[in-house]
C-alpha atoms as a PDB file:
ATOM      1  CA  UNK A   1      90.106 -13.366 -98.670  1.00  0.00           C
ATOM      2  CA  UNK A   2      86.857 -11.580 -97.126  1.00  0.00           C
ATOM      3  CA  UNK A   3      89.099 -11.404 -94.015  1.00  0.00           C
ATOM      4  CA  UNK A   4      92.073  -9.304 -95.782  1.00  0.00           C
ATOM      5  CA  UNK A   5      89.455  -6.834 -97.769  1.00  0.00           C
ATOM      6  CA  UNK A   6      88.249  -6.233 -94.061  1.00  0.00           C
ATOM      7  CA  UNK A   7      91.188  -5.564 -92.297  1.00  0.00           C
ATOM      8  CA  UNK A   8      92.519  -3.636 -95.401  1.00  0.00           C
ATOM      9  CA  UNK A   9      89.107  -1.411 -95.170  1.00  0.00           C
ATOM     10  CA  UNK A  10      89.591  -1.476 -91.364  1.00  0.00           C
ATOM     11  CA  UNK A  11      93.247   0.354 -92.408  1.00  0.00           C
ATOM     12  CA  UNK A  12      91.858   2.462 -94.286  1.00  0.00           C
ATOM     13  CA  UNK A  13      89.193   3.891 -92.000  1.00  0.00           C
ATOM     14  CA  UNK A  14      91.986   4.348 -89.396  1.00  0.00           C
ATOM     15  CA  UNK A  15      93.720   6.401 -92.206  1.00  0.00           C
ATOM     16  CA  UNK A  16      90.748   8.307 -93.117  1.00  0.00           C
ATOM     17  CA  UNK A  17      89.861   9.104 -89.071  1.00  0.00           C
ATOM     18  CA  UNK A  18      93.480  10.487 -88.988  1.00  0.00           C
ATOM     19  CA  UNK A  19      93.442  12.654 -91.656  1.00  0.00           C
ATOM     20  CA  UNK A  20      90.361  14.182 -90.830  1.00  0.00           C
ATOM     21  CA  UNK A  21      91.696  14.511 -87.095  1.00  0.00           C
ATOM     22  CA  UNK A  22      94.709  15.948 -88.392  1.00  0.00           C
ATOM     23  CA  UNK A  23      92.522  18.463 -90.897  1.00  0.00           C
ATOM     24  CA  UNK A  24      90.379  19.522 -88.132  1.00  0.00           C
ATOM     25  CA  UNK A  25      93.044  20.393 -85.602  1.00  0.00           C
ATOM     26  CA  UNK A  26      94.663  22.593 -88.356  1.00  0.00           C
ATOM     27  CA  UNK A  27      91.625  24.360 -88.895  1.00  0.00           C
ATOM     28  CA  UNK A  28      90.922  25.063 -85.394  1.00  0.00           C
ATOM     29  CA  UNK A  29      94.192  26.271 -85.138  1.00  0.00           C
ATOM     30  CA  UNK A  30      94.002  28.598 -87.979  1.00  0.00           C
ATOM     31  CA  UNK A  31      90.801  29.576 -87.589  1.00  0.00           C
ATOM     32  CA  UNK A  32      89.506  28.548 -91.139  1.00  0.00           C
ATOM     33  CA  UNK A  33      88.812  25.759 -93.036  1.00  0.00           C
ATOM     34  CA  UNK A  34      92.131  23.525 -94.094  1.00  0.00           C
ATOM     35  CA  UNK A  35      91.598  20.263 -96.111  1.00  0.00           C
ATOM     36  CA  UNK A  36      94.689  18.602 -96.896  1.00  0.00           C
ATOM     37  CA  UNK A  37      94.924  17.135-100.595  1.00  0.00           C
ATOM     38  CA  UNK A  38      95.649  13.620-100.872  1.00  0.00           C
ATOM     39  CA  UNK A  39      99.039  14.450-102.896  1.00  0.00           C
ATOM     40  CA  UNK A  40     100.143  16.914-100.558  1.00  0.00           C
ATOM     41  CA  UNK A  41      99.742  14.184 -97.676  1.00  0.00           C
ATOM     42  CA  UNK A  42     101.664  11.475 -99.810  1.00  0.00           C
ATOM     43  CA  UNK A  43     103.874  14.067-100.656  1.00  0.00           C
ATOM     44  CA  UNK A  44     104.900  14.642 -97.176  1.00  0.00           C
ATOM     45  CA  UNK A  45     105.281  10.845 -96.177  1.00  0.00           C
ATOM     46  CA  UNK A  46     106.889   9.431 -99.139  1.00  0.00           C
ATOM     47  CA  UNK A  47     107.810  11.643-102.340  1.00  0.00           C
ATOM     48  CA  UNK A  48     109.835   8.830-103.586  1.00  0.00           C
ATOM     49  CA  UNK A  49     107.168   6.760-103.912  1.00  0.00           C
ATOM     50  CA  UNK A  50     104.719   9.445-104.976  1.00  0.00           C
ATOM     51  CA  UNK A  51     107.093  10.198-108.021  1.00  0.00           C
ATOM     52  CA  UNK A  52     107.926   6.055-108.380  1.00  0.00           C
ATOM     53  CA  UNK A  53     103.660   5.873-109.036  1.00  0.00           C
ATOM     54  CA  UNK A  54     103.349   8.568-111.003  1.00  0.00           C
ATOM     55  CA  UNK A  55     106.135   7.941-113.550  1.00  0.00           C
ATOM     56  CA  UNK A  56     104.903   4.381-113.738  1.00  0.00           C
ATOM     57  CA  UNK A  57     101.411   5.576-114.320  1.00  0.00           C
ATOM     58  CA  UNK A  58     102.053   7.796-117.040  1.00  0.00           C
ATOM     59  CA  UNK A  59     104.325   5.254-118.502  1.00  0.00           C
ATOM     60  CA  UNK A  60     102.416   2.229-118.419  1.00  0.00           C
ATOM     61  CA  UNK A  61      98.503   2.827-118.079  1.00  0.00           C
ATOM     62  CA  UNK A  62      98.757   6.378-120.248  1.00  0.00           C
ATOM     63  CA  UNK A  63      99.900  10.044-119.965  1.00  0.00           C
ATOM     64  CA  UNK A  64      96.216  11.390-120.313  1.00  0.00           C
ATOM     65  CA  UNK A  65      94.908   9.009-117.877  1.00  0.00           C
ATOM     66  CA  UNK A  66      97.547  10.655-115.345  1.00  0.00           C
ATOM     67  CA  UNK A  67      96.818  14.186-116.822  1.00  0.00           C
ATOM     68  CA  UNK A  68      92.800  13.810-115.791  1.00  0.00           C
ATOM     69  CA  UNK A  69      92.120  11.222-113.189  1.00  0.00           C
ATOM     70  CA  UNK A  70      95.183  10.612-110.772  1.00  0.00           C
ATOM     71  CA  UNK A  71      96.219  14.474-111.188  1.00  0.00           C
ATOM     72  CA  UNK A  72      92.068  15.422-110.644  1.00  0.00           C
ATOM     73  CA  UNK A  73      92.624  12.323-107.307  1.00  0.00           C
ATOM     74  CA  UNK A  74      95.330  13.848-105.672  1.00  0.00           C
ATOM     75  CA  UNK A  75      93.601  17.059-105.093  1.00  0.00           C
ATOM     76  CA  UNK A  76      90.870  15.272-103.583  1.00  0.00           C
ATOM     77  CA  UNK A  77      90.861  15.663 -99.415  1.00  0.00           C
ATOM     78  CA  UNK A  78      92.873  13.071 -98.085  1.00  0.00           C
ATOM     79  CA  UNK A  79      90.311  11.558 -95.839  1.00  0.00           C
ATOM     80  CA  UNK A  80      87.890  11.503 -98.479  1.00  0.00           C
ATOM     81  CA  UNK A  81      90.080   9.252-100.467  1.00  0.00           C
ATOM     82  CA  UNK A  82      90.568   6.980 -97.664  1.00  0.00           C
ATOM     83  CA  UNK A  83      86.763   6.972 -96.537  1.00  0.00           C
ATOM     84  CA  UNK A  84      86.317   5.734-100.349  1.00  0.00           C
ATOM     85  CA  UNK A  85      88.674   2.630-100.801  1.00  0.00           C
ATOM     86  CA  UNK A  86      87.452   2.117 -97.122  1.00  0.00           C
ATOM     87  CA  UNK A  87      83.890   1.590 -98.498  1.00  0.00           C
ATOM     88  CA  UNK A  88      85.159  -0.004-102.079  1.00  0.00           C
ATOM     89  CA  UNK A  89      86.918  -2.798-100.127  1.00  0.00           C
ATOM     90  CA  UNK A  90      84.136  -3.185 -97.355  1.00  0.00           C
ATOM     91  CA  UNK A  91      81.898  -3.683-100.233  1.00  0.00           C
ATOM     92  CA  UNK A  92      83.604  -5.798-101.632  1.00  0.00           C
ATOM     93  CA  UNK A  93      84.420  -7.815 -98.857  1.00  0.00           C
ATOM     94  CA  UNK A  94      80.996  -7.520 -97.377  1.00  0.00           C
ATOM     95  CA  UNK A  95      79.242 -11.504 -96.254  1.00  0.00           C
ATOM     96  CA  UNK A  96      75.158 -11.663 -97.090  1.00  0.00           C
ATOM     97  CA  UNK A  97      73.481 -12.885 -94.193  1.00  0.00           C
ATOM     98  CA  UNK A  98      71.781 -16.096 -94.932  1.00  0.00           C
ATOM     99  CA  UNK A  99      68.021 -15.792 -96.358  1.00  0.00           C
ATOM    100  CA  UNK A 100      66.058 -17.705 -94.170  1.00  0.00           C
ATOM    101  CA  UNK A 101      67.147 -16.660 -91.265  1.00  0.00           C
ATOM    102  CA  UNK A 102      69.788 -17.255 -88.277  1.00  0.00           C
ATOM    103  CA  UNK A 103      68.369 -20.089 -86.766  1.00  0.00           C
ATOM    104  CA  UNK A 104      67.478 -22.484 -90.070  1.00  0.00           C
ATOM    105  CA  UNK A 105      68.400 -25.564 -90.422  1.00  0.00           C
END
């Protein structure tokens, strides 16, 4: 299981190093800050699943849970959201080295 969590966080930081690659291009290019929003990226890669989550969201967990947190979410930078679960499932996934030492018996 510690295995998947780290290849799922190792996804995620991929994600997260794209999206800020992708930002910072833009903003080079345009000569100002750009900082694409997490919905706006999901939005442009799948809006069928975008609408599929929020329509279950609303429907099942609660409308003012969609109104504040996944509405306040996807206006969050993209690769901020991605550096996050990165973190979250690293964390999670994360081995403590052994306390007395490597070479114990």
């Amino acid at each position: 299981m510690r295995f998947l969590l780290r290849v799922a966080s190792l996804v995620a930081l991929v994600v997260a190093v794209i999206a800020g690659t992708i930002d910072s291009i833009q903003s080079v290019a345009a000569s100002a800050v750009v900082v694409t929003p997490m919905g706006g990226a999901w939005q442009d890669l799948s809006p069928s699943s975008l609408s599929a989550l929020q329509s279950s969201v609303s429907y099942y967990v609660h409308p003012r849970f969609y109104a504040f947190v996944f509405q306040w979410l996807m206006l969050q930078p993209a690769f901020a959201v991605f550096l996050v679960i990165a973190l979250l499932l690293w964390m999670i996934g994360y081995k403590k080295p052994p306390v007395a030492g490597r070479f114990t018996a």
